[in-house]
N, C-alpha and C. Protein backbone atom coordinates (compact mmCIF):
# COMPACT_ATOMS: atom_id res chain seq x y z
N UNK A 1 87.99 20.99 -219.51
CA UNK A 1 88.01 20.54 -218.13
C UNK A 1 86.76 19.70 -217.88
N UNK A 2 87.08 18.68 -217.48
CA UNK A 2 85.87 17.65 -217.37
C UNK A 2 85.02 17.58 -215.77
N UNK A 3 83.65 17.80 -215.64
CA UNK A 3 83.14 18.23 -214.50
C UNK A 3 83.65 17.55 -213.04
N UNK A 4 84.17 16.35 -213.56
CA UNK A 4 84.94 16.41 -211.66
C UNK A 4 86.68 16.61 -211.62
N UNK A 5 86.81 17.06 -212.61
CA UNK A 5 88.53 17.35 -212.39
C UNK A 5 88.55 18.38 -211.09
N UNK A 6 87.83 19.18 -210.67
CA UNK A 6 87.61 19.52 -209.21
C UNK A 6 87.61 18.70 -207.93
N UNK A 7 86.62 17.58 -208.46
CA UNK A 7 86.85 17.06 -207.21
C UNK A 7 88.05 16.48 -206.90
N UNK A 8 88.68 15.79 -207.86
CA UNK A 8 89.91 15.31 -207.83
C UNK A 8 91.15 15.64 -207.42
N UNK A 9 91.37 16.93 -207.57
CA UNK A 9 92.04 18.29 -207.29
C UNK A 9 91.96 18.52 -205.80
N UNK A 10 90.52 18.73 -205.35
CA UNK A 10 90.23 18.98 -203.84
C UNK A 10 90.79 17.43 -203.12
N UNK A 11 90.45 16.37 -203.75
CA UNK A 11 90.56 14.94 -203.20
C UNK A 11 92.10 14.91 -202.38
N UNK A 12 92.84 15.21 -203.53
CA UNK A 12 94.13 15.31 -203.41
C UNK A 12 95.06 16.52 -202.34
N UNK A 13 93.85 17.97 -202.87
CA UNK A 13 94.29 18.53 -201.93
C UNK A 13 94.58 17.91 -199.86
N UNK A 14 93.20 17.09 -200.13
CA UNK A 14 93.14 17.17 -198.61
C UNK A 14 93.78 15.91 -198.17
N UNK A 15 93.96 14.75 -198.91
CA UNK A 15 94.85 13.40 -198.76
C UNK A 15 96.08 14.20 -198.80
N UNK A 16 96.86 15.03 -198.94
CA UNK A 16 97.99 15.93 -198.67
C UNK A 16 98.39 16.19 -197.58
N UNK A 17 97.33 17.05 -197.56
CA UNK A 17 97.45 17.67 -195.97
C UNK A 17 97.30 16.96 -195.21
N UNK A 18 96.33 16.27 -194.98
CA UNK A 18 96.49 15.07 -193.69
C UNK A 18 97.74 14.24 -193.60
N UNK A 19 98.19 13.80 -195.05
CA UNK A 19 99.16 12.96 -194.64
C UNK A 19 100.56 14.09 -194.45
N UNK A 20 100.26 15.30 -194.92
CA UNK A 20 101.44 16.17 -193.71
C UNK A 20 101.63 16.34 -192.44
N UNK A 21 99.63 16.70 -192.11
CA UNK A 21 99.82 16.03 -190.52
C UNK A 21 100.05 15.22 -189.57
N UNK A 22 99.49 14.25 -190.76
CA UNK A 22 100.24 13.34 -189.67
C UNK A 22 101.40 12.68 -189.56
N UNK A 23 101.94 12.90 -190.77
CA UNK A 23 103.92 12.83 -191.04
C UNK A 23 104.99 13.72 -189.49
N UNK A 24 103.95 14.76 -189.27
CA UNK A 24 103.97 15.75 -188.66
C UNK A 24 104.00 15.45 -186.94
N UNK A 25 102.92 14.85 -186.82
CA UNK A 25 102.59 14.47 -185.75
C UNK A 25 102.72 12.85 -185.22
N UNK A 26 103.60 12.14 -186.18
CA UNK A 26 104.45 10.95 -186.12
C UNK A 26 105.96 11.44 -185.83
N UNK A 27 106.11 12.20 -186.63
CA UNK A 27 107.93 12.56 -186.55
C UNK A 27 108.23 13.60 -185.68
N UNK A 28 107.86 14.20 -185.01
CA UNK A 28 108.10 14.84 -184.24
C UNK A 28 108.61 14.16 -182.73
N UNK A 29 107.37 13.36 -182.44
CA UNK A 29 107.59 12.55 -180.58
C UNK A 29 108.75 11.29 -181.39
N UNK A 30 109.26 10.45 -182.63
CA UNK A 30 109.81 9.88 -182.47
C UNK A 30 111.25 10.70 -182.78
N UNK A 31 111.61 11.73 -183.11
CA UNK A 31 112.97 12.53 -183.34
C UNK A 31 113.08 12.79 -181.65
N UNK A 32 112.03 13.20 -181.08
CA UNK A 32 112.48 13.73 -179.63
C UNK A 32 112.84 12.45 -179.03
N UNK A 33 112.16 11.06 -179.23
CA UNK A 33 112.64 9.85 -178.47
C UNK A 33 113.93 9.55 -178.83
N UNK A 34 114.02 9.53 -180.41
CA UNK A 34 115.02 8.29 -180.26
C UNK A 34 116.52 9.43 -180.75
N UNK A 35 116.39 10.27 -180.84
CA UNK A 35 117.54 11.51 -181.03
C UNK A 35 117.91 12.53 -179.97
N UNK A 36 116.91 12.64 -178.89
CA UNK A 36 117.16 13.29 -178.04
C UNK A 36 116.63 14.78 -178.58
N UNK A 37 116.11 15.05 -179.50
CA UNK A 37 116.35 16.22 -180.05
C UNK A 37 115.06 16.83 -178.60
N UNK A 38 114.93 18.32 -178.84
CA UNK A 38 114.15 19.07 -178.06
C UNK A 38 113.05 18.95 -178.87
N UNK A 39 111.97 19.89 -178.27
CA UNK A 39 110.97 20.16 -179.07
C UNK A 39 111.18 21.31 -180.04
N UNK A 40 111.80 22.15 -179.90
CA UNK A 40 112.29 23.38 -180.97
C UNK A 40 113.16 22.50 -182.23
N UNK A 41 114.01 21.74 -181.96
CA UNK A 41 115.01 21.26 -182.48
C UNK A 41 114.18 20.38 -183.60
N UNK A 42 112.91 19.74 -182.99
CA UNK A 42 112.48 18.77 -183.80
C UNK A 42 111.31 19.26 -184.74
């Protein structure tokens, strides 16, 4: 294991998650606009 295969690992971890959040917090208000869906629904 080469000393930053960690960071790389963490790098990725967190470019993940953000881009879940904000997949998250994009698709949500446009399913409720343009589908009508509710907020439970979406």
């Amino acid at each position: 294991m080469l000393p930053y295969t960690l960071g790389i690992v963490l790098l990725a971890a967190v470019g993940y998650a953000s881009f879940i959040s904000l997949r998250g917090l994009w698709l949500g208000p446009m399913l409720m606009q343009r589908h009508g869906f509710s907020l439970h629904q979406a």
